[in-house]
N, C-alpha and C. Protein backbone atom coordinates (compact mmCIF):
# COMPACT_ATOMS: atom_id res chain seq x y z
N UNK A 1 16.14 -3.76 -36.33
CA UNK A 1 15.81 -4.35 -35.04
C UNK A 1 15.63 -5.86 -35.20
N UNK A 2 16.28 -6.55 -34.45
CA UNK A 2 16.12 -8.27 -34.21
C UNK A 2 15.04 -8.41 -33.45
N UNK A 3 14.17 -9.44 -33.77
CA UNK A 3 13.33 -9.83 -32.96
C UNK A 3 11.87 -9.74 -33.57
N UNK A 4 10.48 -9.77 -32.51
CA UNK A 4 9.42 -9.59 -33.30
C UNK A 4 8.92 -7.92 -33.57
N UNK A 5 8.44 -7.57 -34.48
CA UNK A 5 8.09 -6.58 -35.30
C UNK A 5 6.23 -6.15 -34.60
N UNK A 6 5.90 -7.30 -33.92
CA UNK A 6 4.48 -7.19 -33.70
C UNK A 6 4.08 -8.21 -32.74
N UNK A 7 3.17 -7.37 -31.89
CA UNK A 7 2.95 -8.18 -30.57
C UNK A 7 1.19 -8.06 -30.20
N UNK A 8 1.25 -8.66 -29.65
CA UNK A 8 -0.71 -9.02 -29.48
C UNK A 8 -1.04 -8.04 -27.99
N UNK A 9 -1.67 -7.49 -28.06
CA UNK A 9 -2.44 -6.49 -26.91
C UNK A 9 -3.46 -7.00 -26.15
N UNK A 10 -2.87 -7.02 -24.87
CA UNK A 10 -3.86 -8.41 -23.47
C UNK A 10 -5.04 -8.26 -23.70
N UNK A 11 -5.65 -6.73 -23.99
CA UNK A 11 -6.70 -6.73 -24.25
C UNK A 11 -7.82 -6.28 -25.09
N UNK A 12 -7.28 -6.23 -26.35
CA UNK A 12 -8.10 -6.46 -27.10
C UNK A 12 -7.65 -7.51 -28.26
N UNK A 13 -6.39 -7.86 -27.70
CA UNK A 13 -6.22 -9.37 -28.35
C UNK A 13 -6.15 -9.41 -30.48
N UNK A 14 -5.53 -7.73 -30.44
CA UNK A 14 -5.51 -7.99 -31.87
C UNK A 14 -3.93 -7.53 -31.71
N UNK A 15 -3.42 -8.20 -33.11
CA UNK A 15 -2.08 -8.31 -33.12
C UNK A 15 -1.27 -6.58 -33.87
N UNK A 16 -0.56 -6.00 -33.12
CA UNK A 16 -0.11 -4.46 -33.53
C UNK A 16 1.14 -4.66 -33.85
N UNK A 17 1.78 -3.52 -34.60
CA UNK A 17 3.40 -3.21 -33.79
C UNK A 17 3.50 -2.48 -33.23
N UNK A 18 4.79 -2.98 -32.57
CA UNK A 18 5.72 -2.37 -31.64
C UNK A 18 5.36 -1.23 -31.18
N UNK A 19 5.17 -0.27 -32.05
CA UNK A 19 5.28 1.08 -31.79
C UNK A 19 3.88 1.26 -31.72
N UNK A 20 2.92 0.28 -31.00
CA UNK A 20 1.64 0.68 -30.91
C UNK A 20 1.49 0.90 -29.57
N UNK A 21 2.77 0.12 -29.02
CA UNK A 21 2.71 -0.16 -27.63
C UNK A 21 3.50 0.48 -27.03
N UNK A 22 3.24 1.32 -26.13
CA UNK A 22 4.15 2.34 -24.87
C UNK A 22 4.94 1.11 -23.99
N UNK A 23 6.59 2.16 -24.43
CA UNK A 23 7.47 1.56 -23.84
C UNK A 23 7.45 1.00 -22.16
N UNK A 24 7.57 0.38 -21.68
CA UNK A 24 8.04 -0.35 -20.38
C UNK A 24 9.40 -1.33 -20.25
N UNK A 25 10.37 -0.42 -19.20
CA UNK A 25 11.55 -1.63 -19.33
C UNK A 25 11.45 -2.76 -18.55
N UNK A 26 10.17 -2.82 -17.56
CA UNK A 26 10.07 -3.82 -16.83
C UNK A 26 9.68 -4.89 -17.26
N UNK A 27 9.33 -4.91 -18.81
CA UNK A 27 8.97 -6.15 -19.76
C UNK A 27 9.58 -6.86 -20.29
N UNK A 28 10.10 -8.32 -20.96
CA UNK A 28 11.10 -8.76 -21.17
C UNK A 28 10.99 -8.09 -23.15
N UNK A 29 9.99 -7.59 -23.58
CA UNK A 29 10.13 -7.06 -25.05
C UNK A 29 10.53 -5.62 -24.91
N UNK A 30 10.20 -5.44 -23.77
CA UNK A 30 10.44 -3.47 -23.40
C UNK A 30 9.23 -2.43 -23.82
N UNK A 31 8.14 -3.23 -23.72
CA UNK A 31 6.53 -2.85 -24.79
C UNK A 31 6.09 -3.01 -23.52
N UNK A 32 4.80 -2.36 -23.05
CA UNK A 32 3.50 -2.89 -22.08
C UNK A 32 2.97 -3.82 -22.60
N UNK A 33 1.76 -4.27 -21.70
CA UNK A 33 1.34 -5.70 -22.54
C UNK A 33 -0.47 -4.90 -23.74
N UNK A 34 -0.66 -3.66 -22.96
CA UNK A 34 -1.86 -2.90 -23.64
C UNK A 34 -1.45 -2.16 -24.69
N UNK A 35 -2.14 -2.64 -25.44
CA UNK A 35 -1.34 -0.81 -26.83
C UNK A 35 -1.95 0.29 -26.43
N UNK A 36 -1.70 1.07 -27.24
CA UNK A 36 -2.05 2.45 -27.00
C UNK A 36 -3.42 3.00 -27.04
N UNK A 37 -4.24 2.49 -27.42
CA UNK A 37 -5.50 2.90 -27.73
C UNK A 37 -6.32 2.20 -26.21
N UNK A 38 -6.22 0.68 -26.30
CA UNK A 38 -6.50 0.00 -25.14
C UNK A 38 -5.89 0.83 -23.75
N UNK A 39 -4.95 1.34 -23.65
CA UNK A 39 -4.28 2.03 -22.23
C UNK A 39 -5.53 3.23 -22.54
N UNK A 40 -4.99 4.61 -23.26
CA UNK A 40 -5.86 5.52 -23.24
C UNK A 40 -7.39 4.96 -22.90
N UNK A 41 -7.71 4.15 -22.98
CA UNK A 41 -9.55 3.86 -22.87
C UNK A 41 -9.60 3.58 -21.00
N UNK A 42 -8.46 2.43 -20.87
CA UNK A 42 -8.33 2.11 -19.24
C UNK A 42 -8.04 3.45 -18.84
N UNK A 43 -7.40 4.29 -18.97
CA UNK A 43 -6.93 5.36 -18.24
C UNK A 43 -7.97 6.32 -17.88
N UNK A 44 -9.07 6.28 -19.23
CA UNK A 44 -10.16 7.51 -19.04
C UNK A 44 -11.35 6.98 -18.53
N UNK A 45 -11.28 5.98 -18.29
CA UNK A 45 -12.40 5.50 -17.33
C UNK A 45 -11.94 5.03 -15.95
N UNK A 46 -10.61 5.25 -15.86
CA UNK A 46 -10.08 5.17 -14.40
C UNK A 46 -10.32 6.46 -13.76
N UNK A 47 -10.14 7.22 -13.89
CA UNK A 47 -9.83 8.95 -13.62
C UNK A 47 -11.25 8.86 -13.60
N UNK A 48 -12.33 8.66 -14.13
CA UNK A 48 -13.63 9.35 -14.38
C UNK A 48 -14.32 8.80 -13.17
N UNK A 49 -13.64 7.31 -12.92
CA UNK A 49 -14.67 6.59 -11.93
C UNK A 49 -13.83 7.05 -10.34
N UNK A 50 -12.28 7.34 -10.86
CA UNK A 50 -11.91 8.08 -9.76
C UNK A 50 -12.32 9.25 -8.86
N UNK A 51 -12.68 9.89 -9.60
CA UNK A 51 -13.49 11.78 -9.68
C UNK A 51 -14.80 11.63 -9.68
N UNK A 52 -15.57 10.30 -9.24
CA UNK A 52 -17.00 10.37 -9.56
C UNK A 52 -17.39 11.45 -8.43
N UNK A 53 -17.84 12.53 -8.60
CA UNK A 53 -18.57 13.45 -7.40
C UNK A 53 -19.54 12.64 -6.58
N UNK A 54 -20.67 11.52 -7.39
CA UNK A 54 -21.30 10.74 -6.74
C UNK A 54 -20.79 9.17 -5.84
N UNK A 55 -19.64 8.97 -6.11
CA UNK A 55 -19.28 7.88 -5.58
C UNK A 55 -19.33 8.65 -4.08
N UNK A 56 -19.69 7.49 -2.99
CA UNK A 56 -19.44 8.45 -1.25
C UNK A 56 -17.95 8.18 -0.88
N UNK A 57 -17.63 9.17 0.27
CA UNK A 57 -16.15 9.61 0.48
C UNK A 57 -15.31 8.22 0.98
N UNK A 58 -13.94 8.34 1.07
CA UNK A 58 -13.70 7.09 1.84
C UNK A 58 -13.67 7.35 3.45
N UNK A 59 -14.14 6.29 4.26
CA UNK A 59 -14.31 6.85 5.82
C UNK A 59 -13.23 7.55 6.27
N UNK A 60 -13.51 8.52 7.66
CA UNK A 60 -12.59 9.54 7.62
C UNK A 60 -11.74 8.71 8.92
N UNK A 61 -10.46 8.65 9.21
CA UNK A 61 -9.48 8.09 10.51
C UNK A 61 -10.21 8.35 11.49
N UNK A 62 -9.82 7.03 12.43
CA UNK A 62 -10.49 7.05 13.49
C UNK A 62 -9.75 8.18 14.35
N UNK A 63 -10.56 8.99 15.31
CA UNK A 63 -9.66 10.30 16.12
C UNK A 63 -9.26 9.37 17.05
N UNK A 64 -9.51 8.46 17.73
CA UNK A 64 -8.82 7.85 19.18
C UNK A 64 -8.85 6.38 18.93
N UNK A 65 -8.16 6.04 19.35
CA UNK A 65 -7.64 4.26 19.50
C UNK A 65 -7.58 3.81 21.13
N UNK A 66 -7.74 2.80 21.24
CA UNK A 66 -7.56 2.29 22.48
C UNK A 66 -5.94 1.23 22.43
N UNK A 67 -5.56 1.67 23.81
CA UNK A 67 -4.04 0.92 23.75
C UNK A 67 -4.56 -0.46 24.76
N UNK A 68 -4.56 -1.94 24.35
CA UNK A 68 -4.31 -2.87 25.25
C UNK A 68 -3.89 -2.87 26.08
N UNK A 69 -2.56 -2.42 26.27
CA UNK A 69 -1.83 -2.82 27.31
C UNK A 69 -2.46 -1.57 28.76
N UNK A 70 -2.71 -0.44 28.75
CA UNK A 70 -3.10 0.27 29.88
C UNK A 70 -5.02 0.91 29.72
N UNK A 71 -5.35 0.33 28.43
CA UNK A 71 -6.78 0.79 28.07
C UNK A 71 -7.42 1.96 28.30
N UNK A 72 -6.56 2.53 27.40
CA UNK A 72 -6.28 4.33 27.66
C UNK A 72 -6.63 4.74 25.71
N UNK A 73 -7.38 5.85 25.78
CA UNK A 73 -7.77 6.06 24.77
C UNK A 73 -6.97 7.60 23.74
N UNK A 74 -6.25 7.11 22.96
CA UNK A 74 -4.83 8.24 22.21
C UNK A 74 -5.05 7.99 21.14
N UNK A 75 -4.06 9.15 20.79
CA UNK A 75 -4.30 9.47 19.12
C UNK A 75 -4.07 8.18 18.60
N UNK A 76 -4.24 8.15 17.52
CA UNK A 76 -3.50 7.41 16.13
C UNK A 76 -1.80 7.39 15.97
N UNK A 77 -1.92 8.82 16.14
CA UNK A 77 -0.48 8.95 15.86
C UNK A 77 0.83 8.57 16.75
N UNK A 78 0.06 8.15 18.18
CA UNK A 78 0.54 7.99 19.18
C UNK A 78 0.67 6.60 19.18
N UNK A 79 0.60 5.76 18.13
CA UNK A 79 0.93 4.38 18.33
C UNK A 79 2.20 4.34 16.87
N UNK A 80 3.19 3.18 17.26
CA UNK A 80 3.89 3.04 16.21
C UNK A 80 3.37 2.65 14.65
N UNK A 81 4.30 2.69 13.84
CA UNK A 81 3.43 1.78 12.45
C UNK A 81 3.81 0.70 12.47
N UNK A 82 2.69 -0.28 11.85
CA UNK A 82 2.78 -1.79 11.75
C UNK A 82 2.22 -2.26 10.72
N UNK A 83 2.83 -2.39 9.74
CA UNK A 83 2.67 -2.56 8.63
C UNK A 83 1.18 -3.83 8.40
N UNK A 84 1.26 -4.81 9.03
CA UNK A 84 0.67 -6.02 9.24
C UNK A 84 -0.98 -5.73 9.77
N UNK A 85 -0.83 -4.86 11.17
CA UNK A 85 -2.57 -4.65 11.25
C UNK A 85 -3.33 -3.84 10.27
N UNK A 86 -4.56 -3.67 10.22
CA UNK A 86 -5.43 -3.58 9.64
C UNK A 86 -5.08 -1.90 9.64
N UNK A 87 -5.11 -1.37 10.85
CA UNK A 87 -4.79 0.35 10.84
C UNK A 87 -3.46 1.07 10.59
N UNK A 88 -2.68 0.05 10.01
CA UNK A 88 -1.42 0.58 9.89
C UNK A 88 -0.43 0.85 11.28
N UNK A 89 -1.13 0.55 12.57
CA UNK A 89 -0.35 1.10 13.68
C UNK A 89 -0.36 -0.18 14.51
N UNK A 90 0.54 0.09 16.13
CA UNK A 90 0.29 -1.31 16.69
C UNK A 90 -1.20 -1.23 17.63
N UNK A 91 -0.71 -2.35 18.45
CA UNK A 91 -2.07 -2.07 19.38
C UNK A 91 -1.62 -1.62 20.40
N UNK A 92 -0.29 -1.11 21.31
CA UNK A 92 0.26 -0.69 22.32
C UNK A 92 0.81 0.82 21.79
N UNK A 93 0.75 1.66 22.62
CA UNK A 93 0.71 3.40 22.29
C UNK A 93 2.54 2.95 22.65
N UNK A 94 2.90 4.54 22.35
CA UNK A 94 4.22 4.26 22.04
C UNK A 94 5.18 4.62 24.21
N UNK A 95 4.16 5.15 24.77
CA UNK A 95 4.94 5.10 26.18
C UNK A 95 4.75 3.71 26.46
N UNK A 96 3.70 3.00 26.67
CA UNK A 96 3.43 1.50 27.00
C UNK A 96 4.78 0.49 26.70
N UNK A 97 4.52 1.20 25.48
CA UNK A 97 5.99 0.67 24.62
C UNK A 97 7.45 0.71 24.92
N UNK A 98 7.30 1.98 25.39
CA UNK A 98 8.98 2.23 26.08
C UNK A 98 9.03 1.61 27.00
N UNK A 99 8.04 1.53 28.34
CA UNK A 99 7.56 1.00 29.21
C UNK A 99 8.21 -0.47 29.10
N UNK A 100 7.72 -1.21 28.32
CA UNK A 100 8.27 -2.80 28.04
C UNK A 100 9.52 -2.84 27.68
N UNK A 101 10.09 -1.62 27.02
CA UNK A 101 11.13 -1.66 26.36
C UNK A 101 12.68 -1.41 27.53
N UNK A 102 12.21 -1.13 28.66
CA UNK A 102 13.17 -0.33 29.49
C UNK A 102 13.84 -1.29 30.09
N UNK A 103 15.00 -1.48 30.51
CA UNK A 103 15.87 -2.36 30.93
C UNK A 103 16.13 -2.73 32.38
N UNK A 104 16.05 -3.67 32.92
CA UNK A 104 15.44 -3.78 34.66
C UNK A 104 16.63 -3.29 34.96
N UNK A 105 15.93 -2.87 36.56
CA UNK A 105 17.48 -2.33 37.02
C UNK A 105 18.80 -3.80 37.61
N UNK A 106 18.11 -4.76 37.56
CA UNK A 106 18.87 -5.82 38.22
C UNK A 106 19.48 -5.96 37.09
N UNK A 107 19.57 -6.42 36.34
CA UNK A 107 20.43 -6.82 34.90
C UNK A 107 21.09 -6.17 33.93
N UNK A 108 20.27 -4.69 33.82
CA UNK A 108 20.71 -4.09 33.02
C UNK A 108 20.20 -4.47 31.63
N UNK A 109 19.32 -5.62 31.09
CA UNK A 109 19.44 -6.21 30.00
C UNK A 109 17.89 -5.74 29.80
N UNK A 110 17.37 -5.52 28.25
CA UNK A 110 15.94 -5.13 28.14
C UNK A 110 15.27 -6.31 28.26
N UNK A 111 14.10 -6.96 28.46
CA UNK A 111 13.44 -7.67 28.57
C UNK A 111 11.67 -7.56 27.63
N UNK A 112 11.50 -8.77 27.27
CA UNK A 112 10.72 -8.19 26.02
C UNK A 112 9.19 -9.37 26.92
N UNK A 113 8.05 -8.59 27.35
CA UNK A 113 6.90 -9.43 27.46
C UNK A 113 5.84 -10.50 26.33
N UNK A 114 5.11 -11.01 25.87
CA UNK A 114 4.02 -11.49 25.51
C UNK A 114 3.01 -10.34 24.89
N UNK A 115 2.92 -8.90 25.91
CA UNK A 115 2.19 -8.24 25.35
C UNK A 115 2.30 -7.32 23.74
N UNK A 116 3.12 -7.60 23.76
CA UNK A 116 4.48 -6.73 22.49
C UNK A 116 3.14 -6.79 21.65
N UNK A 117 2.98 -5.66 20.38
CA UNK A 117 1.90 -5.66 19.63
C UNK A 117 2.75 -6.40 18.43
């Protein structure tokens, strides 16, 4: 093999080889930057603090949302996704939506308001 034989581990900063370190091709050496001992330690205190029975739950989805545009109170699921707000959805339910979306009868052409989420 060309190249280096031994590479330093982010975190514990002592110098290994190669084969200490689990492969990754997304690296420009093809090594992770943790060796093996350092990963196994992150990993078992990830999972443990993951599974804490005592940590409290994460809050549960809100059941109803309010839509801006007609201030009408619907599911969650009833609004599109939006990557950008905070809830993953917009702030206009998805009829409101068609609603804006529908094409006048004079023109034929859709027309898009200000209120758009």
């Amino acid at each position: 093999m060309i190249g280096r034989q031994f590479k330093c581990c982010s975190q514990c900063q002592q110098s290994k080889p190669l084969t200490a370190f689990y492969r990754n091709a997304g690296t420009r050496d093809g090594r992770a930057g943790k060796c093996k001992e350092c990963k196994q330690v992150y990993n078992a205190t990830y999972y443990r603090d993951k599974n804490d029975p005592k940590k409290e739950p994460a809050s549960p989805r809100p059941r109803w949302k309010m839509c801006i545009r007609r201030k009408r109170k619907r599911r969650p699921e009833q609004f599109p996704l939006h990557i950008r707000n905070p809830d993953g959805r917009t702030r206009i339910c998805r009829a409101c939506f068609a609603d804006i979306m529908k094409p006048t009868r004079s023109t034929g052409k859709q027309h898009r308001t200000k209120d758009l989420a």
